[in-house]
Protein backbone atom coordinates (compact mmCIF):
# COMPACT_ATOMS: atom_id res chain seq x y z
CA UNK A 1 37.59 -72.68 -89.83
CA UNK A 2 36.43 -72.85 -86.24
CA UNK A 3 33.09 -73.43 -85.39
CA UNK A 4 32.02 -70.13 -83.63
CA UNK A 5 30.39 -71.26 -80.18
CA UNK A 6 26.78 -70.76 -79.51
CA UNK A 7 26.62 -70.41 -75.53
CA UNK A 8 23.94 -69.73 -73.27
CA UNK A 9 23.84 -65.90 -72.36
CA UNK A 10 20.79 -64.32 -74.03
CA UNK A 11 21.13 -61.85 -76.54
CA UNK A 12 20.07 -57.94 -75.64
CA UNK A 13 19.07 -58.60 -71.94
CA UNK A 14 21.68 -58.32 -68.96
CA UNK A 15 22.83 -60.91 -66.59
CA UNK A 16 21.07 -60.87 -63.06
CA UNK A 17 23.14 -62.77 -60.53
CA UNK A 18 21.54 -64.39 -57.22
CA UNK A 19 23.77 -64.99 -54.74
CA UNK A 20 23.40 -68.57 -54.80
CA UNK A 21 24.14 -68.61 -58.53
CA UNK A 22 26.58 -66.25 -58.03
CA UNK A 23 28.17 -68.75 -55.54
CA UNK A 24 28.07 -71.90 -57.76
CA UNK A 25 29.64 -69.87 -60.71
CA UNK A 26 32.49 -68.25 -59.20
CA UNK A 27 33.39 -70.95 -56.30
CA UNK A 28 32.53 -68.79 -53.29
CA UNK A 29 31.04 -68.89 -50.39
CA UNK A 30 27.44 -67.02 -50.28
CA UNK A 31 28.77 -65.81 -46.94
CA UNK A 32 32.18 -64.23 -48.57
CA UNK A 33 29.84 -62.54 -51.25
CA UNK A 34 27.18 -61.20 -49.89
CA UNK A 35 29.95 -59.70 -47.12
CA UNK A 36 31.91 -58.05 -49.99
CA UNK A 37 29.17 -57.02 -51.62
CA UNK A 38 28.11 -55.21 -48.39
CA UNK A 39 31.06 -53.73 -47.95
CA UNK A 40 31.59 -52.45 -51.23
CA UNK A 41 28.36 -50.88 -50.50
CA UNK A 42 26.74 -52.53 -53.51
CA UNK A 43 22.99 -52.59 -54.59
CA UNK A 44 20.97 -55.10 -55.69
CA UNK A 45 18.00 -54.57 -58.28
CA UNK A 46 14.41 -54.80 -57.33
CA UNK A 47 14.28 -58.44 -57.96
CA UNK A 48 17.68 -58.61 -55.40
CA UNK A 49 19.81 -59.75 -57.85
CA UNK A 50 23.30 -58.59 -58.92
CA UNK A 51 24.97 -57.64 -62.13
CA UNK A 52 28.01 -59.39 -63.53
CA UNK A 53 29.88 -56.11 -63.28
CA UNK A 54 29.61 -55.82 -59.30
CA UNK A 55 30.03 -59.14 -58.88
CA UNK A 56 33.59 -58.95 -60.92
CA UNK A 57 34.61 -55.55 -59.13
CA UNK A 58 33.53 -57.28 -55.63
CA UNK A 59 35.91 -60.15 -56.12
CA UNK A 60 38.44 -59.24 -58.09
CA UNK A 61 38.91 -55.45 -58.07
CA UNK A 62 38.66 -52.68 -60.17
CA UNK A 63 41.85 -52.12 -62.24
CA UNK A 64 40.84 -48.15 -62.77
CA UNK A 65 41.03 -47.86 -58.99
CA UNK A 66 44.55 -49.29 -58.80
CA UNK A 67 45.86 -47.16 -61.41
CA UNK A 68 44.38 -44.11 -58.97
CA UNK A 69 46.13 -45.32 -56.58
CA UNK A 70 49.62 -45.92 -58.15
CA UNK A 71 49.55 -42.32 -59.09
CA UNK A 72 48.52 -40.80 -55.78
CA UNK A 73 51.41 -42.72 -54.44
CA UNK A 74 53.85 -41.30 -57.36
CA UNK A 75 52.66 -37.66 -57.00
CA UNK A 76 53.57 -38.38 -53.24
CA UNK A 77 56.95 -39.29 -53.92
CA UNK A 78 57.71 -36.75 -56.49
CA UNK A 79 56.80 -34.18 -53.54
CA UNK A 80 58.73 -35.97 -51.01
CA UNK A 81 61.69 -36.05 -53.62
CA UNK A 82 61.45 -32.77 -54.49
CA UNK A 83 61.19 -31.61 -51.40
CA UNK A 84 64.26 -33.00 -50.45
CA UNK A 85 66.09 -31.44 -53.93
CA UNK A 86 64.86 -28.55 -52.53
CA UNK A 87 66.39 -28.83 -49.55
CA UNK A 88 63.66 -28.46 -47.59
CA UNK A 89 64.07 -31.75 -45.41
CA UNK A 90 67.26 -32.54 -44.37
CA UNK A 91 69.20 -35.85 -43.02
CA UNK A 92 68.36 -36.45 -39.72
CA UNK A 93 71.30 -38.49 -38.96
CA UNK A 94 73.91 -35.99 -40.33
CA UNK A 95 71.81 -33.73 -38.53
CA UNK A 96 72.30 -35.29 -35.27
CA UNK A 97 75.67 -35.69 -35.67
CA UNK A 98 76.66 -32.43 -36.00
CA UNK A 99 74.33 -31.05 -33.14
CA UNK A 100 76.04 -33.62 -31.17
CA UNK A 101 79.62 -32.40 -31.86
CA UNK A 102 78.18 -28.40 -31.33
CA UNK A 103 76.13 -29.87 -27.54
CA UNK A 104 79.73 -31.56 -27.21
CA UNK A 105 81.64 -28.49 -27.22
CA UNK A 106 78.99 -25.76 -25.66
CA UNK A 107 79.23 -28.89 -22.46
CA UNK A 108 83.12 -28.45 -22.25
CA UNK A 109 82.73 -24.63 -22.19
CA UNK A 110 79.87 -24.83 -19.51
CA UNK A 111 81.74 -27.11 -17.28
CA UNK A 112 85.06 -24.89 -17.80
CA UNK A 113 82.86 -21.58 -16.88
CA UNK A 114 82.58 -19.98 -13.68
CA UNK A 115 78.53 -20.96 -13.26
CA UNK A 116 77.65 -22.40 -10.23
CA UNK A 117 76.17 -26.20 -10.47
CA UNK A 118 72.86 -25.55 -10.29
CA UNK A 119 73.19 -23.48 -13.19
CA UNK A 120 75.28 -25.60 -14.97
CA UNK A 121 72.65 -28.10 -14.65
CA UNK A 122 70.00 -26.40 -15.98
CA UNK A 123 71.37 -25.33 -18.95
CA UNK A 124 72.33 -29.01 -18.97
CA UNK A 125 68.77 -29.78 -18.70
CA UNK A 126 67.81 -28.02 -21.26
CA UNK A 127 69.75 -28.90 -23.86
CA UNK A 128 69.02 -32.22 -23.45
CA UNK A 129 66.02 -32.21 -25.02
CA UNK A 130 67.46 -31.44 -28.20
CA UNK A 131 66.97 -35.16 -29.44
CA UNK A 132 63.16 -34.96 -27.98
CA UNK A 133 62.44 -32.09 -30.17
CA UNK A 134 63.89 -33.46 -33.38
CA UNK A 135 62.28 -36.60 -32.86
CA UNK A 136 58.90 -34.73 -32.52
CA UNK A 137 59.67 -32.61 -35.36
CA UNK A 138 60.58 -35.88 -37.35
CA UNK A 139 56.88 -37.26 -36.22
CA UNK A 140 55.23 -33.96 -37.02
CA UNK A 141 56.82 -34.52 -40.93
CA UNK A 142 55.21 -37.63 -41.51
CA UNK A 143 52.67 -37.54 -44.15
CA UNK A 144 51.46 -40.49 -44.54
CA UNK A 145 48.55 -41.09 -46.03
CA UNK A 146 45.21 -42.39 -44.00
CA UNK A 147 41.48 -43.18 -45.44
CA UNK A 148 39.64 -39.69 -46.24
CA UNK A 149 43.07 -37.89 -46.34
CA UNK A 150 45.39 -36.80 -49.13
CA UNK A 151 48.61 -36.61 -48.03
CA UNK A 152 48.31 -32.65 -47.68
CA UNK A 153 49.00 -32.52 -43.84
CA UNK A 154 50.96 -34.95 -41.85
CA UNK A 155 49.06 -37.58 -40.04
CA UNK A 156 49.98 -40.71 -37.85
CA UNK A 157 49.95 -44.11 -38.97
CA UNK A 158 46.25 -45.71 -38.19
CA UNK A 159 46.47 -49.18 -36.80
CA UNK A 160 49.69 -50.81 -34.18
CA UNK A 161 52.77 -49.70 -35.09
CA UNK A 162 54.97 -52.32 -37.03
CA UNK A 163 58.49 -53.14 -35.73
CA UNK A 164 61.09 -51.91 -37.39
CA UNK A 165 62.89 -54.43 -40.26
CA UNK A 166 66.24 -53.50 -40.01
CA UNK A 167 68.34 -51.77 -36.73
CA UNK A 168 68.30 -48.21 -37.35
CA UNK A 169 71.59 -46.63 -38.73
CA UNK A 170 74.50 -46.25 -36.01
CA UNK A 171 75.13 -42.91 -34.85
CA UNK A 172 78.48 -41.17 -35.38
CA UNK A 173 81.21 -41.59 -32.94
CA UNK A 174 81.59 -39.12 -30.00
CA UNK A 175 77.41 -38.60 -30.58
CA UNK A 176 76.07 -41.32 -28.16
CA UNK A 177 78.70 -40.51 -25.26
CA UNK A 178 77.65 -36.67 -25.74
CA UNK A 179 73.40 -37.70 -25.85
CA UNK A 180 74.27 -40.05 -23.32
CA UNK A 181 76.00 -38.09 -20.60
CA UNK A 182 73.27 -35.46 -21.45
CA UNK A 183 70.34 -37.49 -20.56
CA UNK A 184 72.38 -39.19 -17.48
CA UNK A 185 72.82 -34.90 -16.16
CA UNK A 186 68.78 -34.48 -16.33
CA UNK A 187 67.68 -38.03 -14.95
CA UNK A 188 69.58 -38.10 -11.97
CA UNK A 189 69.77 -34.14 -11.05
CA UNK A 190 66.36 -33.62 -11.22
CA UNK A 191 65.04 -29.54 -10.88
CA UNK A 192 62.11 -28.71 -8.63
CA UNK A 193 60.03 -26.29 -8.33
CA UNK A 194 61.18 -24.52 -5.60
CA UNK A 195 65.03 -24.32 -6.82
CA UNK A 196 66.18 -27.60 -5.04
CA UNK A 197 68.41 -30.33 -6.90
CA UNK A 198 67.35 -33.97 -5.94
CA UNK A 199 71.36 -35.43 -6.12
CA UNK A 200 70.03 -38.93 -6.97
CA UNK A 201 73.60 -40.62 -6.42
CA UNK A 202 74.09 -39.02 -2.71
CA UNK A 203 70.74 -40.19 -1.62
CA UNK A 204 71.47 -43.77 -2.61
CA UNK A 205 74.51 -43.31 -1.06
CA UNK A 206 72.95 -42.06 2.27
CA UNK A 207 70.50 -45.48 2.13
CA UNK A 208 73.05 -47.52 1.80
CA UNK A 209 74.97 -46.27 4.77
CA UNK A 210 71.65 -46.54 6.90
CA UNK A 211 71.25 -50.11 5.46
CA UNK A 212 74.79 -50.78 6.70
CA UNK A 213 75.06 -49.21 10.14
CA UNK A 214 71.29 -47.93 10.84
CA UNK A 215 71.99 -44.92 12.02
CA UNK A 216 68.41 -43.03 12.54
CA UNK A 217 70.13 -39.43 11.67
CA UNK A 218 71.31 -41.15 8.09
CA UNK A 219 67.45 -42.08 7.48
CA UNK A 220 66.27 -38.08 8.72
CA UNK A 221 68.62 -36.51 6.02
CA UNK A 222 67.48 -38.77 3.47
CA UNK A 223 63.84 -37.41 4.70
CA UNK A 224 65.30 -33.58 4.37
CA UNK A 225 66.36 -34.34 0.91
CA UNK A 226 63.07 -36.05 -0.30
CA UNK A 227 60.92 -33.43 1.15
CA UNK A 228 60.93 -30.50 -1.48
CA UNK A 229 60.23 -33.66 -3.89
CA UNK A 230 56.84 -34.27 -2.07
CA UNK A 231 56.33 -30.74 -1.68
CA UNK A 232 56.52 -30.57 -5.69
CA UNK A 233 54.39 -33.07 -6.13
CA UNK A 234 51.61 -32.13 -3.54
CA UNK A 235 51.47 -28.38 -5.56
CA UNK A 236 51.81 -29.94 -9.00
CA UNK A 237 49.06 -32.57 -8.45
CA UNK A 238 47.05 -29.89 -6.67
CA UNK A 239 46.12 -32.15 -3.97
CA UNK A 240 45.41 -29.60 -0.81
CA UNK A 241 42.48 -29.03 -1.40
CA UNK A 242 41.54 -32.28 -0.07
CA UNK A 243 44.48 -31.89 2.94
CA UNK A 244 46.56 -30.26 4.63
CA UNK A 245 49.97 -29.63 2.84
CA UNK A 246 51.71 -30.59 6.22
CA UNK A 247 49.41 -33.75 6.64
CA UNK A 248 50.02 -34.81 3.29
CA UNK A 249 53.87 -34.43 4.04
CA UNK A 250 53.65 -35.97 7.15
CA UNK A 251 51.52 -39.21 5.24
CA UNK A 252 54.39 -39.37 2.34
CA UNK A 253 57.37 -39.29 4.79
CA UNK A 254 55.89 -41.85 7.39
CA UNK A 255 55.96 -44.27 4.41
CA UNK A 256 59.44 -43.66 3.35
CA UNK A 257 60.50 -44.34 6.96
CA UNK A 258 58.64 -47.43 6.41
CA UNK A 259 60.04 -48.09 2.89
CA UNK A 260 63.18 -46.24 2.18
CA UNK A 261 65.39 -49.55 4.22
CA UNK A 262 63.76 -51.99 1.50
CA UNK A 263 65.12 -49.96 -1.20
CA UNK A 264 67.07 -51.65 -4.04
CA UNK A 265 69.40 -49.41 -6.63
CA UNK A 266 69.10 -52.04 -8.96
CA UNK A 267 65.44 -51.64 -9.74
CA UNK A 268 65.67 -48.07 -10.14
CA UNK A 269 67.02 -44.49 -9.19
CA UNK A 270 66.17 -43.10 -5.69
CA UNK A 271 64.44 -40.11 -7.56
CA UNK A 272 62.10 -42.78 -9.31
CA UNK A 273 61.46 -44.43 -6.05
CA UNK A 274 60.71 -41.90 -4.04
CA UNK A 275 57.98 -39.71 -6.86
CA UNK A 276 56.15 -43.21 -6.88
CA UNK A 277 55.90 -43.58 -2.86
CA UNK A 278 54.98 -40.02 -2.67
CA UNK A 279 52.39 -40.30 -5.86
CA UNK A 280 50.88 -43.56 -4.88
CA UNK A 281 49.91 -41.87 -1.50
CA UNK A 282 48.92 -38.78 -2.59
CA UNK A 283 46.65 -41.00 -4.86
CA UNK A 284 45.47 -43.00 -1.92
CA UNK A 285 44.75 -40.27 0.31
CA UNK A 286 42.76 -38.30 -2.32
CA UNK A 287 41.09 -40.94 -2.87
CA UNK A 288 39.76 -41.56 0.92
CA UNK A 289 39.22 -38.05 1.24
CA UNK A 290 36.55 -38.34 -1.61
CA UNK A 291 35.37 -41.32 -0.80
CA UNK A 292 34.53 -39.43 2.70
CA UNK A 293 33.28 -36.39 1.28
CA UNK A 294 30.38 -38.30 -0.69
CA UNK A 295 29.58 -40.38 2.76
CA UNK A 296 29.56 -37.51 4.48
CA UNK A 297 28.74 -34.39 2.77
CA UNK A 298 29.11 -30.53 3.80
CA UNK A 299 26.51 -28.90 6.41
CA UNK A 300 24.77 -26.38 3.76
CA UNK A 301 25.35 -22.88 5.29
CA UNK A 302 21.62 -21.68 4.92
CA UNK A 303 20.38 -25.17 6.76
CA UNK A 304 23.04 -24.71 9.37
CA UNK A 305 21.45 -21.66 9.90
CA UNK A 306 17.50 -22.82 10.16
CA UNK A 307 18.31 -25.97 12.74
CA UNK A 308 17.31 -25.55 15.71
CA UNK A 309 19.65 -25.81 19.03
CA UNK A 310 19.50 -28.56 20.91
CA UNK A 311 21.84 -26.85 23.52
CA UNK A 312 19.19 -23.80 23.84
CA UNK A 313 16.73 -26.11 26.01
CA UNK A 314 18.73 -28.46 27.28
CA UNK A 315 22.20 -29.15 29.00
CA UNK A 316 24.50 -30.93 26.71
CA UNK A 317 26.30 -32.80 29.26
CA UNK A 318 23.21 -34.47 31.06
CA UNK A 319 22.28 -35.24 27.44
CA UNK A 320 25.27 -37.00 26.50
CA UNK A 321 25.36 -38.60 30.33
CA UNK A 322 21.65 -39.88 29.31
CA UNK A 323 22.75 -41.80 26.33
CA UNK A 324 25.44 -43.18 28.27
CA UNK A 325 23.11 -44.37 30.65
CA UNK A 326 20.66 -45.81 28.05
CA UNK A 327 24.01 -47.37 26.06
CA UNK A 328 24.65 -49.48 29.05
CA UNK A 329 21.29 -50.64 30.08
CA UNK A 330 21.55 -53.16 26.62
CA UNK A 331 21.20 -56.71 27.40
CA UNK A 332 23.33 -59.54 25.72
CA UNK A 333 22.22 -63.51 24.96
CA UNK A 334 26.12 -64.35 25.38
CA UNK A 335 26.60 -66.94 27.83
CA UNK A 336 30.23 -67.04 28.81
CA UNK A 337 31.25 -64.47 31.01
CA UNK A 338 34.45 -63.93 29.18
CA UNK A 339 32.50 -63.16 26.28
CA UNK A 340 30.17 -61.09 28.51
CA UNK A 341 33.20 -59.14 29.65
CA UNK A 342 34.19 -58.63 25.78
CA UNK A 343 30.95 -56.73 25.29
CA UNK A 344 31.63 -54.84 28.13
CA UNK A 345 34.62 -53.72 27.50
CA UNK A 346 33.24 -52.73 23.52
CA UNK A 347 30.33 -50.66 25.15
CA UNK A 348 33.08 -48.59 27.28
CA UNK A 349 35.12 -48.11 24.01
CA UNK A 350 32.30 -47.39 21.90
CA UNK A 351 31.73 -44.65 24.54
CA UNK A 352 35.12 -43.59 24.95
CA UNK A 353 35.92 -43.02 21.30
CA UNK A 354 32.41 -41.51 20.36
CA UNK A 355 31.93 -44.40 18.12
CA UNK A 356 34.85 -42.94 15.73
CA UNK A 357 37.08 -45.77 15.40
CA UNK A 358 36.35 -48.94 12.61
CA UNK A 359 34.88 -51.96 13.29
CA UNK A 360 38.62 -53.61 12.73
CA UNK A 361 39.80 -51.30 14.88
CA UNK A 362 38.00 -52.00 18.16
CA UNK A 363 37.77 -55.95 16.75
CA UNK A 364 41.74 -56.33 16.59
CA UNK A 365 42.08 -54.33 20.14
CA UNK A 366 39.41 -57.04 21.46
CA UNK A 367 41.35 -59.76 20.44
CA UNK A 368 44.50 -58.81 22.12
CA UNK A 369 42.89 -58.23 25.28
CA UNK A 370 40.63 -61.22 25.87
CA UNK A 371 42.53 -63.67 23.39
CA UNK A 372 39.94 -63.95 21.25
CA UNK A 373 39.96 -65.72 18.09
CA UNK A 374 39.20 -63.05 14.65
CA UNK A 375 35.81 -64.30 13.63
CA UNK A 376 34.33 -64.13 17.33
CA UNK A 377 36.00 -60.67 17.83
CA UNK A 378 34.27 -59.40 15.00
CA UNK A 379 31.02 -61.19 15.58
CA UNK A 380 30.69 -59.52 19.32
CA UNK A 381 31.34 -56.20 17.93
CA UNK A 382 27.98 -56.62 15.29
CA UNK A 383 26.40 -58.25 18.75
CA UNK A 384 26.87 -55.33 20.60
CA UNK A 385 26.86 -52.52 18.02
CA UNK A 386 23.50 -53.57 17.08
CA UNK A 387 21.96 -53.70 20.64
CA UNK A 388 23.39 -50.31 21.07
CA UNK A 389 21.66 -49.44 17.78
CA UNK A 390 18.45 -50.70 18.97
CA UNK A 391 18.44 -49.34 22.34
CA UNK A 392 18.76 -45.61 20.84
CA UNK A 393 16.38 -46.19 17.82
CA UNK A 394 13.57 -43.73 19.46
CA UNK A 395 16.49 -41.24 20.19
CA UNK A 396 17.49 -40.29 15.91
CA UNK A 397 15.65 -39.54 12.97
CA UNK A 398 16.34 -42.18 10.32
CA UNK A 399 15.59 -41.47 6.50
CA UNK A 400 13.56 -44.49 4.75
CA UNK A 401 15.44 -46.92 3.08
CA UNK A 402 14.90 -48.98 -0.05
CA UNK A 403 16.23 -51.78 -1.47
CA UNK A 404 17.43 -49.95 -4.43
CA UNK A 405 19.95 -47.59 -1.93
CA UNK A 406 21.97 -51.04 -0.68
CA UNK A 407 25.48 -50.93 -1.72
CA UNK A 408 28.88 -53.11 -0.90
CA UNK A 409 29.41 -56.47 -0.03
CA UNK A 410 27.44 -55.61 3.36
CA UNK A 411 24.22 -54.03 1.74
CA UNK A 412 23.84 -56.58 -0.86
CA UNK A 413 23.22 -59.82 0.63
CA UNK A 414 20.58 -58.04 2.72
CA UNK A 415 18.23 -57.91 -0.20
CA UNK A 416 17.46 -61.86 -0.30
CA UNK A 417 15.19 -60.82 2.86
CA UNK A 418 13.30 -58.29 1.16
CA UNK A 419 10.19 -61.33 0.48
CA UNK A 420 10.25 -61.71 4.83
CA UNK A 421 9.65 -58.51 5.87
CA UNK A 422 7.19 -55.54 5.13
CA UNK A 423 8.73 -52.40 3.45
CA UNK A 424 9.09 -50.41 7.16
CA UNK A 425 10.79 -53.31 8.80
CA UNK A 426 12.99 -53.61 5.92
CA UNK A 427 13.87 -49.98 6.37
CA UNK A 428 14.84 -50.24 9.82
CA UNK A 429 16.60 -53.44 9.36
CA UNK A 430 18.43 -52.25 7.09
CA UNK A 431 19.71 -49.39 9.07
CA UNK A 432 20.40 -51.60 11.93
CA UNK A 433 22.24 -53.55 9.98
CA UNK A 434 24.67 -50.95 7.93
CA UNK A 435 28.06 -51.69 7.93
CA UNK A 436 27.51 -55.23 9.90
CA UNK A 437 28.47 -58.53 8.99
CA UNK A 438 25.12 -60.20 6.70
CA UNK A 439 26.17 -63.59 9.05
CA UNK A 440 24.67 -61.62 11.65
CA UNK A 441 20.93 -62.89 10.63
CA UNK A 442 22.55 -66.72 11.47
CA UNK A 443 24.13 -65.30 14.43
CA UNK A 444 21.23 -63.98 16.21
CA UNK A 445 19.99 -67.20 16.85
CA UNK A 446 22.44 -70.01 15.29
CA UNK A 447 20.33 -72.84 15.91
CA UNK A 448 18.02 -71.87 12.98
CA UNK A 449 21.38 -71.90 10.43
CA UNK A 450 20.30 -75.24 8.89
CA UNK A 451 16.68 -74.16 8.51
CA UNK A 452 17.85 -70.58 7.36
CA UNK A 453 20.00 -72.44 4.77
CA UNK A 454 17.19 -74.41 3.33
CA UNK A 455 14.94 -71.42 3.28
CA UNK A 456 12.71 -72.23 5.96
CA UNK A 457 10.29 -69.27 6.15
CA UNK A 458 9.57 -69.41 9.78
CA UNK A 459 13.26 -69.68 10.56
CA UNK A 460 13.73 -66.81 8.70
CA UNK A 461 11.53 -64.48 9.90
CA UNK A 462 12.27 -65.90 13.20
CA UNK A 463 15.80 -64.56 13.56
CA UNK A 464 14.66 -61.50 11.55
CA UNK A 465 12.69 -60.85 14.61
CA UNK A 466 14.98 -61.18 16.95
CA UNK A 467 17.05 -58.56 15.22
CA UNK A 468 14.21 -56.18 14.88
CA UNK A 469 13.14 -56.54 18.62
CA UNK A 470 15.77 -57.97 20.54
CA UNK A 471 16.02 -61.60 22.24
CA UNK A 472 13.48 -61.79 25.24
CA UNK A 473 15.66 -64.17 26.71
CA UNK A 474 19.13 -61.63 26.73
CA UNK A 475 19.56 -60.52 30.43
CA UNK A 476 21.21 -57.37 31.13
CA UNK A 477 24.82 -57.14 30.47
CA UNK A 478 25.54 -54.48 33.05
CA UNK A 479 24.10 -56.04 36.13
């Protein structure tokens, strides 16, 4: 007779499992148990211990929730297999087959009719989305099951979607020719809104003739035939109330004169070429029209109303002929007349084009003129925009400043000079300093760029000065 073992598990009280102990008995980690216990969403006892019973279900499962599962998954299938008994789902692929070989025939007898070809091709168009809706009505049958759910209503499958094992069953013969000729009719005779049919094929034909001979009238009827395509888009993406319908035209057709020669047929259709010029500048030009509208936002009607007149006391023209006057009178440190001449010739611009032009603008015209390198283009025009900034400082209100407000890659850097200068000369450096290059505080006075470097506070606040206040030693630069 075996001797009946005598063990070590006391009699009448239950086991209480710490997680080291726990660890040691059942060769785990105590970070792999106490994160299954958590998210099992088990409790420990007041002396945070664990019963042999959670520990078990924890790391090896609970059979009675398996069987649950096994027959959720067989009353599933029985419904699914009744359904189909029922014949309430049907076989998609006979199904498509024999849609095909009806689309197949209603074609022939729309081709053979006496319907003109735009209405051939929109009854074209419309049937071809016959696969589109059984493939959505396939999706909207899927009733899969998902955590909280019960299979009652179909949902979609949580997590990436897994790559199919096996190639999906071939289609019938006759059935790819007929979906295929279908989707071929509504990708490359596209409907718009307005009744036009984009003829895909003839405008790649049209481009390749002006690729070929350059003839400018090929590249305008290429233009005709794009435009009701911009004109759809501009009214689809609602984009005028930001501009003008004929501006935005105008901006999409300038860059298809620019872009249509580079085309290439082998990258895509000339419909798919064209709705992405036309989208991406739509896109851009919203996009600088709001940009704009937060700089610069709309006079408020009532405040319009309550400002006062400047024109009421005084002539406008001796006005404007006063800040002319006072624009000129700036003085410059430059020392080469050539340079001198350069500023000159900025101030007269400056004046010419009411200081509406950018600073790349009048930098680039600069350079042409006086053959001057980039850098020392751009660094005259922050030379002279800020004397001319200075010079009319008494003549406009300016609104405080903080070193919160600074924005860009121009506000920014300004901020490491907060420490050198009291909170109004901050203010009004920073406005003299919007929009201009932060190399201007070396430029001032670039003899103090090593000491600036090295943080020399004198040096510092030296050419800070100077921008403040002006160089005493800068002579007039209208003489």
């Amino acid at each position: 007779m075996t001797k009946r073992g005598i063990g070590n598990v006391p009699d009448g009280v239950p086991l209480a499992w710490s997680i080291d102990k726990a660890s040691r008995e059942f060769g785990r980690t105590e970070y792999s148990i106490r994160k299954l216990l958590k998210d099992a969403q088990e409790r420990p006892d007041a002396e945070n211990c664990f019963t042999t019973g959670q520990l078990t279900k924890v790391l090896y499962g609970s059979l009675h929730e398996q069987r649950l599962k096994k027959i959720a998954e067989e009353v599933v299938r029985l419904e699914f297999e009744n359904a189909v008994d029922r014949s309430e789902y049907l076989n998609r692929d006979d199904l498509e087959s024999g849609l095909a070989q009806l689309i197949g025939a209603i074609v022939s007898i729309i081709r053979n009719s006496n319907l003109d070809r735009e209405a051939q091709n929109d009854v074209l168009n419309q049937l071809s989305g016959m696969r589109y809706v059984l493939t959505d009505v396939a999706s909207r049958q899927n009733r899969l099951r998902s955590q909280g759910g019960n299979g009652a209503e179909p949902e979609k499958r949580p997590g990436r979607k897994k790559k199919r094992s096996s190639a999906p069953a071939p289609e019938p013969a006759g059935a790819q020719e007929v979906w295929r000729a279908m989707h071929e009719t509504a990708a490359h005779t596209e409907r718009m809104a307005n009744g036009h049919f984009f003829d895909s094929a003839a405008v790649e034909d049209l481009i390749r003739v002006y690729q070929t001979n350059q003839k400018p009238e090929m590249l305008g009827e290429v233009i005709r035939r794009c435009e009701p395509i911009v004109l759809s888009l501009i009214r689809s993406k609602a984009t005028m109330i930001y501009e003008n319908e004929d501006e935005l035209t105008s901006i999409v057709n300038t860059k298809l004169l620019k872009s249509l020669p580079q085309y290439c047929p082998i990258r895509g259709t000339a419909f798919a070429y064209v709705s992405r010029i036309a989208l991406n500048m739509l896109a851009s030009t919203v996009t600088r029209a709001k940009k704009l509208a937060n700089r610069y936002p709309a006079l408020d009607e009532v405040i319009s109303q309550t400002v006062a007149d400047p024109a009421a006391n005084i002539d406008s023209q001796l006005a404007v002929d006063d800040l002319c006057h006072q624009i000129r009178a700036i003085k410059s440190a430059c020392e080469l007349e050539s340079e001198r001449q350069a500023q000159r010739w900025l101030v007269e611009s400056f004046i010419d084009a009411e200081f509406c032009l950018r600073r790349h603008e009048y930098a680039d015209a600069c350079m042409k003129v006086y053959r001057l390198s980039h850098r020392r283009s751009r660094d005259l025009y922050d030379l002279t925009l800020l004397e001319v900034r200075r010079v009319l400082w008494t003549e406009a209100r300016h609104e405080p400043v903080s070193p919160e407000q600074l924005r860009g890659a121009r506000g920014l850097p300004l901020l490491r000079y907060t420490n050198f200068l009291t909170p109004p000369e901050f203010a009004k450096f920073a406005v003299l300093m919007k929009d201009l290059a932060p190399s201007l505080v070396v430029l001032v006075r670039p003899t103090n760029e090593a000491q600036i470097r090295g943080r020399n506070w004198s040096a510092v606040r030296e050419n800070l000065v100077l921008i403040l206040e002006g160089d005493p030693t800068a002579t007039p630069l209208f003489g």
